[in-house]
PDB file of N, CA and C in Angstrom:
ATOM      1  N   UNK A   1     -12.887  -8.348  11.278  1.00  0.00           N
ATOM      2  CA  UNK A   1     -11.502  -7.922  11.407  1.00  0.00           C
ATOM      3  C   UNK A   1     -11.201  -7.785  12.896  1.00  0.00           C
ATOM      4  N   UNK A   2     -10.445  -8.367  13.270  1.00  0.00           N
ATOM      5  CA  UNK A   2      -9.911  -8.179  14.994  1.00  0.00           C
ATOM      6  C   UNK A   2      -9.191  -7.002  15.063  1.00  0.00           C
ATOM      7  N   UNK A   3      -8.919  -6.727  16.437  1.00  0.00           N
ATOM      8  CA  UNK A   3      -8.416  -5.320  16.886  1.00  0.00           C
ATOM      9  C   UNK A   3      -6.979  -5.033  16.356  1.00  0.00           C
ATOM     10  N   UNK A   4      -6.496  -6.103  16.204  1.00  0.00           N
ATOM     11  CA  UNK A   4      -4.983  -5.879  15.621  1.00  0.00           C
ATOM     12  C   UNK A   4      -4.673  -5.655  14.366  1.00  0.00           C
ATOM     13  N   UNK A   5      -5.630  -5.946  13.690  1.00  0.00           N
ATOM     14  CA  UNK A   5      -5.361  -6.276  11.803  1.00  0.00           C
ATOM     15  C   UNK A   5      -5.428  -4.306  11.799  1.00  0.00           C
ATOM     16  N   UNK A   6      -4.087  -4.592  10.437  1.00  0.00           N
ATOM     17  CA  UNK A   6      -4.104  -3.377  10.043  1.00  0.00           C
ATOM     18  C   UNK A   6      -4.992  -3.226   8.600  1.00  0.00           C
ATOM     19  N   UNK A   7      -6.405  -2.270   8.753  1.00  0.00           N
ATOM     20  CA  UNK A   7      -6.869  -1.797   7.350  1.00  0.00           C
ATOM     21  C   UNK A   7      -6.200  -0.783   6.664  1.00  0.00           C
ATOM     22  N   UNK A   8      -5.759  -1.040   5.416  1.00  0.00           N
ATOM     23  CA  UNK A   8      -4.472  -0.188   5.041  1.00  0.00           C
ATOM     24  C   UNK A   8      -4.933   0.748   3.891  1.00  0.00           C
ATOM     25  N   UNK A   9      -6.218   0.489   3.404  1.00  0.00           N
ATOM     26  CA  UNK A   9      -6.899   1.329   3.316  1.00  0.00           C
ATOM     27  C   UNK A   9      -7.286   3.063   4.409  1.00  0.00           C
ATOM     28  N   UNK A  10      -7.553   2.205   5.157  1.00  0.00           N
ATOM     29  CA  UNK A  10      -8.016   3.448   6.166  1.00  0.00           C
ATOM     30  C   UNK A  10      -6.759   4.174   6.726  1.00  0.00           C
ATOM     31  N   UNK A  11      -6.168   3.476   6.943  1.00  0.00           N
ATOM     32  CA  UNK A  11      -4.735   3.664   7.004  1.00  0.00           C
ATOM     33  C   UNK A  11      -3.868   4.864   6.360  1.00  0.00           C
ATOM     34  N   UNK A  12      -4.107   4.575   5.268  1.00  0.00           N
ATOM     35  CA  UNK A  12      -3.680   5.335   4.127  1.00  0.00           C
ATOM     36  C   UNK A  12      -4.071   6.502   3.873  1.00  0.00           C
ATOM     37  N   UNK A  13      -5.729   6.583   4.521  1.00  0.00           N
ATOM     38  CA  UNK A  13      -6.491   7.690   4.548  1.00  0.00           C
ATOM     39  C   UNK A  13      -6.132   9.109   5.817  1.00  0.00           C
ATOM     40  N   UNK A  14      -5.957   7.911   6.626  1.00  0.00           N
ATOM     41  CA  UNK A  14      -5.161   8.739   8.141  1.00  0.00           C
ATOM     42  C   UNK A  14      -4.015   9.415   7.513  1.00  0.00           C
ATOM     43  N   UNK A  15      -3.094   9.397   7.294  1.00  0.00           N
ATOM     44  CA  UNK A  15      -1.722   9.454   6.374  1.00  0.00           C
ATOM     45  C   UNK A  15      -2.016  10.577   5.242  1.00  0.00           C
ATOM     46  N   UNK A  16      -3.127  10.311   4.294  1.00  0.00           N
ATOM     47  CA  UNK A  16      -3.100  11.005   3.502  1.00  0.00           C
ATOM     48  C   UNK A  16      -3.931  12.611   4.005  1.00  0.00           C
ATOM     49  N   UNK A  17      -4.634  12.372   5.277  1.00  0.00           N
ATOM     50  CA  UNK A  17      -5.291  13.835   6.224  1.00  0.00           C
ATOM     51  C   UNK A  17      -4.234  14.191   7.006  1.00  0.00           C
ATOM     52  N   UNK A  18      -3.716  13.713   7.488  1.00  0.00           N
ATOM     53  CA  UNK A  18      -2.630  14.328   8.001  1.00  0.00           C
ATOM     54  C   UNK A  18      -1.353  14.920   7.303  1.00  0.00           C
ATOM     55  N   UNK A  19      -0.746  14.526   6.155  1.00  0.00           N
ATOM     56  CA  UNK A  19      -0.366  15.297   5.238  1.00  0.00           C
ATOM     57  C   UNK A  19      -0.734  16.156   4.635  1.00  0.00           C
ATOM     58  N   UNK A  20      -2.179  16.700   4.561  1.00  0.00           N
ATOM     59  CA  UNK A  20      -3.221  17.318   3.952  1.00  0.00           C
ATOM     60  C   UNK A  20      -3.156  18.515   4.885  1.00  0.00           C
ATOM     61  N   UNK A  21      -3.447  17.795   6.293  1.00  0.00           N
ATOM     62  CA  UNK A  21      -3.312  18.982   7.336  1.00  0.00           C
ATOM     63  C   UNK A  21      -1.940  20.076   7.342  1.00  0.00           C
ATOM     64  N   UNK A  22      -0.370  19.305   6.855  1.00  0.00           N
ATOM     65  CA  UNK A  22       0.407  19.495   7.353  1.00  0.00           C
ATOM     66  C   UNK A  22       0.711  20.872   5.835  1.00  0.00           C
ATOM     67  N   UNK A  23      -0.290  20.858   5.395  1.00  0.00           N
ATOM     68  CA  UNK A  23      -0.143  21.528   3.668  1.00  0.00           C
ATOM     69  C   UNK A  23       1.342  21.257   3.066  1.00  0.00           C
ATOM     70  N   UNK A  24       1.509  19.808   2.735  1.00  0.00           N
ATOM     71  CA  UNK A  24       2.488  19.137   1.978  1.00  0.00           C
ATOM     72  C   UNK A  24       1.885  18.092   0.849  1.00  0.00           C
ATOM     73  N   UNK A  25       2.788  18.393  -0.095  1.00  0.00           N
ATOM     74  CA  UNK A  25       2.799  17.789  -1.358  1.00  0.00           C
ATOM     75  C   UNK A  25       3.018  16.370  -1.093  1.00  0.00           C
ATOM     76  N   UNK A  26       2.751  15.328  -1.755  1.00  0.00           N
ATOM     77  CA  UNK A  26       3.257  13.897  -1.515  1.00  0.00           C
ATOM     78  C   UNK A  26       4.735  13.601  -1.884  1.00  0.00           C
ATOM     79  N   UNK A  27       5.271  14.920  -2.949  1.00  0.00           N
ATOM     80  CA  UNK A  27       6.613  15.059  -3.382  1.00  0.00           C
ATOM     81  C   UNK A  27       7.249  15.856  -1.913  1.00  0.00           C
ATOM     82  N   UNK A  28       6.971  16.322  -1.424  1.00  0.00           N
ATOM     83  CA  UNK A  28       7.728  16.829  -0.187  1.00  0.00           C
ATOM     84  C   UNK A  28       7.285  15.989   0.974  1.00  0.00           C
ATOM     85  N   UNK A  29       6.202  15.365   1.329  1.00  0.00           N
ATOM     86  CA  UNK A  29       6.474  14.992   2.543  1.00  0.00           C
ATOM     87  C   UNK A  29       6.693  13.269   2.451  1.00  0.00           C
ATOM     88  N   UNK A  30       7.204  12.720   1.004  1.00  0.00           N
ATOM     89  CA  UNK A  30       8.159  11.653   0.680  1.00  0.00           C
ATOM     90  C   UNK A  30       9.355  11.858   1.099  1.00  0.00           C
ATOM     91  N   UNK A  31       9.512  13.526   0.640  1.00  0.00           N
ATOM     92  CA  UNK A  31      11.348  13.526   0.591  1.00  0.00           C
ATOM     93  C   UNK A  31      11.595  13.378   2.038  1.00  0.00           C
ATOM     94  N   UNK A  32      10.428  13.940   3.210  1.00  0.00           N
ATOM     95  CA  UNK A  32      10.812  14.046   4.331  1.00  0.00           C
ATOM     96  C   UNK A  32      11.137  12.994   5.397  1.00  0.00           C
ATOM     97  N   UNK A  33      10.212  11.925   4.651  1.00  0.00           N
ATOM     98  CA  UNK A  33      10.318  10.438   5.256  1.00  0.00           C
ATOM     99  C   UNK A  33      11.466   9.914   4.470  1.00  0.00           C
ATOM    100  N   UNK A  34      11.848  10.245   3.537  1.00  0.00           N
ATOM    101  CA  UNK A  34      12.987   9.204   2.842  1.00  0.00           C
ATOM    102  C   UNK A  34      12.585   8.057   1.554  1.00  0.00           C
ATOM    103  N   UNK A  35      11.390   8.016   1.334  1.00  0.00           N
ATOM    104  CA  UNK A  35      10.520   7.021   0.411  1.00  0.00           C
ATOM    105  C   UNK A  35      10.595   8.172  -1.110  1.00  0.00           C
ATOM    106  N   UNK A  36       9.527   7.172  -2.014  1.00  0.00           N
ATOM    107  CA  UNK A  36       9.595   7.903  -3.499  1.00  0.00           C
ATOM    108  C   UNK A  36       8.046   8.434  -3.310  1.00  0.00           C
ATOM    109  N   UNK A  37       7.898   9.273  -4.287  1.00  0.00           N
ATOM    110  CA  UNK A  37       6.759  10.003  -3.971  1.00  0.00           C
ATOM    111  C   UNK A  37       5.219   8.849  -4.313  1.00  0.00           C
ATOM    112  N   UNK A  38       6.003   7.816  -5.469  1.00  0.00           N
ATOM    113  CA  UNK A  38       5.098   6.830  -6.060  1.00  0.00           C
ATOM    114  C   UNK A  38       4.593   6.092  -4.997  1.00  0.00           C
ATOM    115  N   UNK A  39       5.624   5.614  -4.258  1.00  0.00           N
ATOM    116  CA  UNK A  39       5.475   4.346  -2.605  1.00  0.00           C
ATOM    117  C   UNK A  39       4.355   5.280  -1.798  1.00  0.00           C
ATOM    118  N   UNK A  40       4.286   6.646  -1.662  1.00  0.00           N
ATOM    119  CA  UNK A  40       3.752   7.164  -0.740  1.00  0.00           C
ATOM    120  C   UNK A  40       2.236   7.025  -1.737  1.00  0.00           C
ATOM    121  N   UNK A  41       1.950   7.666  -2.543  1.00  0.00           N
ATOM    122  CA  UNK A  41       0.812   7.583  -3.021  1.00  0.00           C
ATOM    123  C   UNK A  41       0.386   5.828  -3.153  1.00  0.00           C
ATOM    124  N   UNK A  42       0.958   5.041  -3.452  1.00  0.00           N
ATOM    125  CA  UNK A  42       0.454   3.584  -2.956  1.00  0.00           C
ATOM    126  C   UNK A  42      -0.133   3.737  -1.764  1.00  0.00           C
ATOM    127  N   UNK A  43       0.987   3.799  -0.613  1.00  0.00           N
ATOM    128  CA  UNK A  43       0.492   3.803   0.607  1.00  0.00           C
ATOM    129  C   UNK A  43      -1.149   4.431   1.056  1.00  0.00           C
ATOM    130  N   UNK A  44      -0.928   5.810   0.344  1.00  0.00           N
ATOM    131  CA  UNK A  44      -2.281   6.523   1.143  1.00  0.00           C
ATOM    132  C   UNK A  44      -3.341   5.643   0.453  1.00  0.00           C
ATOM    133  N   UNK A  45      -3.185   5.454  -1.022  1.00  0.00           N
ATOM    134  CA  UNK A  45      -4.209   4.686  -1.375  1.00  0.00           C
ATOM    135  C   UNK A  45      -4.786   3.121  -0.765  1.00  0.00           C
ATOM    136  N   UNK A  46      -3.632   2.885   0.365  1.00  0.00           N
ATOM    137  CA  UNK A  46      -3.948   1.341   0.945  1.00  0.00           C
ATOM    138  C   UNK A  46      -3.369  -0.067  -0.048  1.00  0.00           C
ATOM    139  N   UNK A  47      -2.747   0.241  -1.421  1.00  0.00           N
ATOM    140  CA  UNK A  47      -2.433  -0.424  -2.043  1.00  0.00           C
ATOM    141  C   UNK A  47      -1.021  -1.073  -1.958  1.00  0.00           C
ATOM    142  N   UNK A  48      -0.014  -0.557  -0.649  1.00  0.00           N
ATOM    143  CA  UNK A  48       1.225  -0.831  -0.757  1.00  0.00           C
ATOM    144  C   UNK A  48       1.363  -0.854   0.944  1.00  0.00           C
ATOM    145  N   UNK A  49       1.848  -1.687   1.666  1.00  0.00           N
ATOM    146  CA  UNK A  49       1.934  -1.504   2.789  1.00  0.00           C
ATOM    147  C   UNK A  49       3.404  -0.785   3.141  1.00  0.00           C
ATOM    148  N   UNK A  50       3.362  -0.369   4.533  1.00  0.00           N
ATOM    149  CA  UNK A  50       4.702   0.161   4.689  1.00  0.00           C
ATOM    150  C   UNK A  50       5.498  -0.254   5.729  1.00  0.00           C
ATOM    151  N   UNK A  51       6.466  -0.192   5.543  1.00  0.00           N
ATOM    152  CA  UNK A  51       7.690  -0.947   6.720  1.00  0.00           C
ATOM    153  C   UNK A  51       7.408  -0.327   8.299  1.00  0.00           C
ATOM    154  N   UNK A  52       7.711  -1.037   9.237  1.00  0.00           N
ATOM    155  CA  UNK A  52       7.620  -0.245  10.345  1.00  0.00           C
ATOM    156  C   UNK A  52       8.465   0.550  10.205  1.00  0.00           C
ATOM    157  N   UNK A  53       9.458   0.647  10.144  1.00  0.00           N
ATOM    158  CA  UNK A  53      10.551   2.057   9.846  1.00  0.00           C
ATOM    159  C   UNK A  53       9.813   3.072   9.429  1.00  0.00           C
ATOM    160  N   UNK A  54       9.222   3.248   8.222  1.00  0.00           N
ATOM    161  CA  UNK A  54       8.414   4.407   7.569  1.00  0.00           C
ATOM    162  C   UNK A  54       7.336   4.503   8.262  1.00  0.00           C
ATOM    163  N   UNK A  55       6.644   3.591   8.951  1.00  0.00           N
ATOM    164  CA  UNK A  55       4.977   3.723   9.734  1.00  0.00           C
ATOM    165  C   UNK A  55       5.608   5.085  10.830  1.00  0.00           C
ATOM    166  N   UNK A  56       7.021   4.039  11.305  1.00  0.00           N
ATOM    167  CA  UNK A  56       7.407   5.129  12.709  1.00  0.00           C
ATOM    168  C   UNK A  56       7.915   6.519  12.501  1.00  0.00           C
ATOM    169  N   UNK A  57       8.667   6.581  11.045  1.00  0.00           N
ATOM    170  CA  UNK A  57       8.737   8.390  10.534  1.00  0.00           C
ATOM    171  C   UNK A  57       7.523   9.103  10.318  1.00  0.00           C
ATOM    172  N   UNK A  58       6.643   8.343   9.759  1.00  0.00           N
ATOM    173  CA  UNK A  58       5.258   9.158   9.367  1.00  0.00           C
ATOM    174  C   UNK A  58       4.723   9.744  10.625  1.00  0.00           C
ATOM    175  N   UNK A  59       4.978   8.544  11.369  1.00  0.00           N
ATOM    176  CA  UNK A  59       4.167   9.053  12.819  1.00  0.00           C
ATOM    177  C   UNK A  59       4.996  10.274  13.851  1.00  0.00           C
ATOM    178  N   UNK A  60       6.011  10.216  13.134  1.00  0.00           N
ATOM    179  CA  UNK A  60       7.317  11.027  14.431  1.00  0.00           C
ATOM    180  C   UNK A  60       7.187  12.658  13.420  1.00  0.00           C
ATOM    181  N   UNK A  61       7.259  12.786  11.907  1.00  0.00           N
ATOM    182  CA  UNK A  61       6.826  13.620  11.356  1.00  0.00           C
ATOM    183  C   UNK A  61       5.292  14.421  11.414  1.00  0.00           C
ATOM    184  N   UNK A  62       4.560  13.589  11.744  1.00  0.00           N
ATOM    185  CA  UNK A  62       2.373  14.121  11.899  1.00  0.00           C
ATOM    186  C   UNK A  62       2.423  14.260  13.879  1.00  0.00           C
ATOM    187  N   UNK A  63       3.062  14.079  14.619  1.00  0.00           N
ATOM    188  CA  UNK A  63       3.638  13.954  15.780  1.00  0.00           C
ATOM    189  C   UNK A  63       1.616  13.101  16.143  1.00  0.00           C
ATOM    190  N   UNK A  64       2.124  11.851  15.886  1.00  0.00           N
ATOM    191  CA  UNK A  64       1.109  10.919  15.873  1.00  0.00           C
ATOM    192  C   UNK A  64       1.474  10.026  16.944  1.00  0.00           C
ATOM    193  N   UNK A  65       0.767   9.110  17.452  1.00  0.00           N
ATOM    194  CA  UNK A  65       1.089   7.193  17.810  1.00  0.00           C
ATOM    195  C   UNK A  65       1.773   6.840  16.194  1.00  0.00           C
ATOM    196  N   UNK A  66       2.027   5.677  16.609  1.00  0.00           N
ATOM    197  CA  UNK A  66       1.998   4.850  15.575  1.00  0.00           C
ATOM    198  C   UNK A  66       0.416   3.973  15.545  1.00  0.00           C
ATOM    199  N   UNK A  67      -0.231   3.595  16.982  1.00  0.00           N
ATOM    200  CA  UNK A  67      -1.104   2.975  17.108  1.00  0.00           C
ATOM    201  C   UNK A  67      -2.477   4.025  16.230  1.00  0.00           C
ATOM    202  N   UNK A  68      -2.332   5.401  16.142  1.00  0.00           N
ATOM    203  CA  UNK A  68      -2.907   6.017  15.616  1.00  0.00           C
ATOM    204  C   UNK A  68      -2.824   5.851  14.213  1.00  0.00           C
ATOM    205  N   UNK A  69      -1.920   5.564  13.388  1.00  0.00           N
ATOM    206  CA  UNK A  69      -1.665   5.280  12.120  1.00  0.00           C
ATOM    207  C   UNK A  69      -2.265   3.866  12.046  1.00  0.00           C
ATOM    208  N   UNK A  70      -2.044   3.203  12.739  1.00  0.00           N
ATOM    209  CA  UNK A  70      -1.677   1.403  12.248  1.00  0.00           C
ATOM    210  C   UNK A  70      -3.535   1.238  12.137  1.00  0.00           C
ATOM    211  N   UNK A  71      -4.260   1.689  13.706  1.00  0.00           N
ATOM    212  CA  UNK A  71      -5.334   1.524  14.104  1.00  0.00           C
ATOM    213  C   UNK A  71      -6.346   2.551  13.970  1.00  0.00           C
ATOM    214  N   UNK A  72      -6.316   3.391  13.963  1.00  0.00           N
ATOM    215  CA  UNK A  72      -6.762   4.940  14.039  1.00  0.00           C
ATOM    216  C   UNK A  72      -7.197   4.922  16.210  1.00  0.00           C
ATOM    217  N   UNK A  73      -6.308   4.617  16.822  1.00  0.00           N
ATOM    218  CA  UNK A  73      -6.536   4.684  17.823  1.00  0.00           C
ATOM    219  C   UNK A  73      -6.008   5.636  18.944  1.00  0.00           C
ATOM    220  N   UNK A  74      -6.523   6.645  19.400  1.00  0.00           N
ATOM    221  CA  UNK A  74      -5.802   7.466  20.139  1.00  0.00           C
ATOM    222  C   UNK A  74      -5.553   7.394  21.664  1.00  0.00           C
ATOM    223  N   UNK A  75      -4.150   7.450  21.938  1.00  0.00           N
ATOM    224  CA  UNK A  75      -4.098   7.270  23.352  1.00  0.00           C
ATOM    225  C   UNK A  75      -4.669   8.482  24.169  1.00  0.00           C
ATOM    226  N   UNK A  76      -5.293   7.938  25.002  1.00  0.00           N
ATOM    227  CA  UNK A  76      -5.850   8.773  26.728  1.00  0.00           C
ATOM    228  C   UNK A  76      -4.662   9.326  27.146  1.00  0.00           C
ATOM    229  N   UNK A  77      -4.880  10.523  27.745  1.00  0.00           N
ATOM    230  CA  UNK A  77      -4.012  11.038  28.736  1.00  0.00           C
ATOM    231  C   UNK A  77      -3.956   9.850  29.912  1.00  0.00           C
ATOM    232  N   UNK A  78      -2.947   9.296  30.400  1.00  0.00           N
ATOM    233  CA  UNK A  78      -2.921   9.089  32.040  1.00  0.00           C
ATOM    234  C   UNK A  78      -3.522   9.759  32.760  1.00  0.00           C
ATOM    235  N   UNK A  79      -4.352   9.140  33.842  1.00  0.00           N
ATOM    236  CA  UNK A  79      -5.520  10.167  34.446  1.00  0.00           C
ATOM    237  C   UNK A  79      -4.263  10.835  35.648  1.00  0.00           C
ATOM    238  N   UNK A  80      -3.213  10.664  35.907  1.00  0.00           N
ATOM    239  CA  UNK A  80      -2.219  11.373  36.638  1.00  0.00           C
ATOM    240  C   UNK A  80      -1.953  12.715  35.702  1.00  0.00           C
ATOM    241  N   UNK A  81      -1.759  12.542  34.511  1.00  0.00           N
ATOM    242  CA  UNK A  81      -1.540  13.759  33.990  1.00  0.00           C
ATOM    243  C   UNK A  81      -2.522  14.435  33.327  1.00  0.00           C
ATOM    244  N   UNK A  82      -3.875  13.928  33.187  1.00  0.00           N
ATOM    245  CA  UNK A  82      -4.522  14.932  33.337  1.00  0.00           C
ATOM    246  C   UNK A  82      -5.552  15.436  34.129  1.00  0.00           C
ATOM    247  N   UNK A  83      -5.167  14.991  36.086  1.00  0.00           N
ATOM    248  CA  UNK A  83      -5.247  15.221  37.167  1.00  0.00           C
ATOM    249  C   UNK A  83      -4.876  16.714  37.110  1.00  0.00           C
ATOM    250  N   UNK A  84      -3.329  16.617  37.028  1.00  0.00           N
ATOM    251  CA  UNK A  84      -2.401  17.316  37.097  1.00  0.00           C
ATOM    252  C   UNK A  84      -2.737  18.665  35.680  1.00  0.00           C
ATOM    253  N   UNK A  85      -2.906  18.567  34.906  1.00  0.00           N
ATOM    254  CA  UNK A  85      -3.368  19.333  33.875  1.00  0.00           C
ATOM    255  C   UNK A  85      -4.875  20.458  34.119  1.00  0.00           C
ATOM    256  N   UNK A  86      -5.730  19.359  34.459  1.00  0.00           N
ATOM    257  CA  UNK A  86      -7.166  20.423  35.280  1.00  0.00           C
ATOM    258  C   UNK A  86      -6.320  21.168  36.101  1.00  0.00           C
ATOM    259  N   UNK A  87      -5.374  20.519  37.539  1.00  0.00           N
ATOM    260  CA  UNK A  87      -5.273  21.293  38.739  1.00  0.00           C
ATOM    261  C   UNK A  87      -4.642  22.754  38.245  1.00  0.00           C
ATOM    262  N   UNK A  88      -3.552  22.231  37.519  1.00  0.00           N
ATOM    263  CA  UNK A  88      -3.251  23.681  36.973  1.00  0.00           C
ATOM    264  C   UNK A  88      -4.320  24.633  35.756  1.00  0.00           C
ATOM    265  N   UNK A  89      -5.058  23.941  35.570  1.00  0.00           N
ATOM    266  CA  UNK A  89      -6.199  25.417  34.596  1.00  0.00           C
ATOM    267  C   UNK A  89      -7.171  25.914  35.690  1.00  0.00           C
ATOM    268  N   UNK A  90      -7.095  25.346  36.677  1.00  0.00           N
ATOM    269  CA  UNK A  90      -8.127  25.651  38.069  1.00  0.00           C
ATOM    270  C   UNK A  90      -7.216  27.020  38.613  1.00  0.00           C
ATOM    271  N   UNK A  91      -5.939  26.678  38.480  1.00  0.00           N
ATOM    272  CA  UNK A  91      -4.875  27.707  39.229  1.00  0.00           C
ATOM    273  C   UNK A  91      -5.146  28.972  38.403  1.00  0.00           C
ATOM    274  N   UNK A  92      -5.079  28.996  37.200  1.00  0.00           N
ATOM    275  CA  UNK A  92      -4.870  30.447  36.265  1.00  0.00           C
ATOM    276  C   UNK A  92      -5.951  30.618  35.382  1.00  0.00           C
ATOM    277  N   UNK A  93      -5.738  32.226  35.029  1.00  0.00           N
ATOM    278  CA  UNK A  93      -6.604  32.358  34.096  1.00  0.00           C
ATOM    279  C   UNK A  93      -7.214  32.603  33.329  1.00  0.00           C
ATOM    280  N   UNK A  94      -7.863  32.696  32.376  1.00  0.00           N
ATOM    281  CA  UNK A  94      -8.543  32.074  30.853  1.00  0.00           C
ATOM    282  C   UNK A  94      -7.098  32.873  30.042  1.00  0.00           C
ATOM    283  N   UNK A  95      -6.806  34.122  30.461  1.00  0.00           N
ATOM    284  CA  UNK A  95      -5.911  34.418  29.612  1.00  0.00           C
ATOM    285  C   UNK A  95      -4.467  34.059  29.431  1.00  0.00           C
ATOM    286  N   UNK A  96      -4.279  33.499  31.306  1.00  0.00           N
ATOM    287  CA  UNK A  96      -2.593  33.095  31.052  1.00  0.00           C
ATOM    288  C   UNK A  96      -2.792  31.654  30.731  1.00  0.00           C
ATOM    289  N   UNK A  97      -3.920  30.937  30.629  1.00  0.00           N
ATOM    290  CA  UNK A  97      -3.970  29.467  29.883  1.00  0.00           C
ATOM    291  C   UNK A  97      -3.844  29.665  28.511  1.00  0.00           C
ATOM    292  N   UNK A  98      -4.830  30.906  28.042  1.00  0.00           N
ATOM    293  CA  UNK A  98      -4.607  31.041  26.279  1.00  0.00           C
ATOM    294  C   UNK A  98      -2.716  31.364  25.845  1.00  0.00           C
ATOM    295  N   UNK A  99      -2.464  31.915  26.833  1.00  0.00           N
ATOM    296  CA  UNK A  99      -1.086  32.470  26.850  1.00  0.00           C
ATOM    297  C   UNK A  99      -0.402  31.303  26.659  1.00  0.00           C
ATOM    298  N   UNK A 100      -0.828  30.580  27.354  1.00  0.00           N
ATOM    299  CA  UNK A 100       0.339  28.909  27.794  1.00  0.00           C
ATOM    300  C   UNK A 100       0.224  28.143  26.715  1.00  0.00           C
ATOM    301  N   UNK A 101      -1.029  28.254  26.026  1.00  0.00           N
ATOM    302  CA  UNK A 101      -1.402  27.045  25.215  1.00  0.00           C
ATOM    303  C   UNK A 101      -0.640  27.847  23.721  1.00  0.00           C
ATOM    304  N   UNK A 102      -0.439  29.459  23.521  1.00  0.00           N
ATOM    305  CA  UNK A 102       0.160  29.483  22.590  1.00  0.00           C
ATOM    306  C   UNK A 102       1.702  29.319  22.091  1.00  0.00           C
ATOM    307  N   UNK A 103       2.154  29.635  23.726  1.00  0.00           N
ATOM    308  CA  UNK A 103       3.508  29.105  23.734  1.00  0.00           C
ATOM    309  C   UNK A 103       4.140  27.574  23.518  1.00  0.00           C
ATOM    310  N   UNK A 104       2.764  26.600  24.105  1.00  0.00           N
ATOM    311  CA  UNK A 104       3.269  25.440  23.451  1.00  0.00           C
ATOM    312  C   UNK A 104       2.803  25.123  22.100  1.00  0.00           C
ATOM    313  N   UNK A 105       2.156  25.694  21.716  1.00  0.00           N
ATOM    314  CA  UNK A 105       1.923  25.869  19.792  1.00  0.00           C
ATOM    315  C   UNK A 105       3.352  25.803  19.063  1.00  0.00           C
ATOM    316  N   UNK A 106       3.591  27.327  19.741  1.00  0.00           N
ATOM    317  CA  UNK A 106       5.375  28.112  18.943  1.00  0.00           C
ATOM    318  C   UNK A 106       5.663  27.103  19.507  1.00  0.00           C
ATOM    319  N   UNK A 107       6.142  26.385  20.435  1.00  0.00           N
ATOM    320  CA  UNK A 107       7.593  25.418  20.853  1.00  0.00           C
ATOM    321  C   UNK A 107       7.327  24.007  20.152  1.00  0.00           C
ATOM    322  N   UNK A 108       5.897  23.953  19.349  1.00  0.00           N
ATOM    323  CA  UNK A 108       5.577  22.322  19.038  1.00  0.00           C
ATOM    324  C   UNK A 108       5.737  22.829  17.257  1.00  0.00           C
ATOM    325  N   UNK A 109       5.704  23.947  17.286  1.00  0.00           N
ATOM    326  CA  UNK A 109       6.000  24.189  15.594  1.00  0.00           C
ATOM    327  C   UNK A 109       7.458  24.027  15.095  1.00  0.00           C
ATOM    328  N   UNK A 110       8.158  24.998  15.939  1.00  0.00           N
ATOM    329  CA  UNK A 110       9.869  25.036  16.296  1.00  0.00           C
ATOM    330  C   UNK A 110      10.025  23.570  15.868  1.00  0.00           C
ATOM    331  N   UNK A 111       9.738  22.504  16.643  1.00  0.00           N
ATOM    332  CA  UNK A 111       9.933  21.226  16.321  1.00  0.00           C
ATOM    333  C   UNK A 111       9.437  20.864  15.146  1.00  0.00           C
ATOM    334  N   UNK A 112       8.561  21.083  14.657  1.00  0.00           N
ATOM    335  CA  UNK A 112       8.112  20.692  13.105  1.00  0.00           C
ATOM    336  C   UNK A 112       8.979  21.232  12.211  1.00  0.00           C
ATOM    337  N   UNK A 113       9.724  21.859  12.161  1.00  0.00           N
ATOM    338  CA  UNK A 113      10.247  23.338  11.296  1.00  0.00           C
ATOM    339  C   UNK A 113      11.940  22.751  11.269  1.00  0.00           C
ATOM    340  N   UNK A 114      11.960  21.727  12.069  1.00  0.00           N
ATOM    341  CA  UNK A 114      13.399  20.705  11.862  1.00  0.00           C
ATOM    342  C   UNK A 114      13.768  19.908  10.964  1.00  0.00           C
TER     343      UNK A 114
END
């Protein structure tokens, strides 16, 4: 299989842990993408492929890549930003980083909660 082919099997599996993670039903996190709950259970099972339209909600809903869905491939930080990321945990500390990292928790949930 070359680097591009999508296994939609595995695929499906990514999709179906990350919904798992998100503690949603396949009846709710269908309704959330817009699909039937049946198409989605195809999907996780690898038996139904899915439109890029729906690849790109799944992924904008699990706040994924798409390349993470399609491939199971995760993008690197840019070594500029996470230059920039050490310099500032070098600056502060352990507690105003735990502090920072929970505030972007609450502000990345806020967004889920839309």
């Amino acid at each position: 299989m070359d680097m591009h082919s999508v296994n939609l099997e595995a695929m499906g599996k990514r999709i179906r842990g990350l919904r798992a993670t998100q503690k949603k039903t396949q009846e709710v996190f269908a309704e959330m993408i817009h699909i039937s709950t049946s198409y989605l259970a195809l999907i996780e099972q690898g038996k139904r492929t899915a439109s890029l339209d729906i690849v790109a909600q799944i992924a904008k809903s699990c706040h994924v890549t798409t390349d993470y869905l399609l491939f199971g491939e995760v993008m690197e930080l840019p070594d500029i930003n996470r230059e920039k990321f050490e310099s500032l945990c070098r600056q502060y500390s352990p507690q105003e980083i735990s502090h920072a990292l929970d505030l972007s928790e609450y502000y990345l949930n806020i967004d889920k909660k839309k």
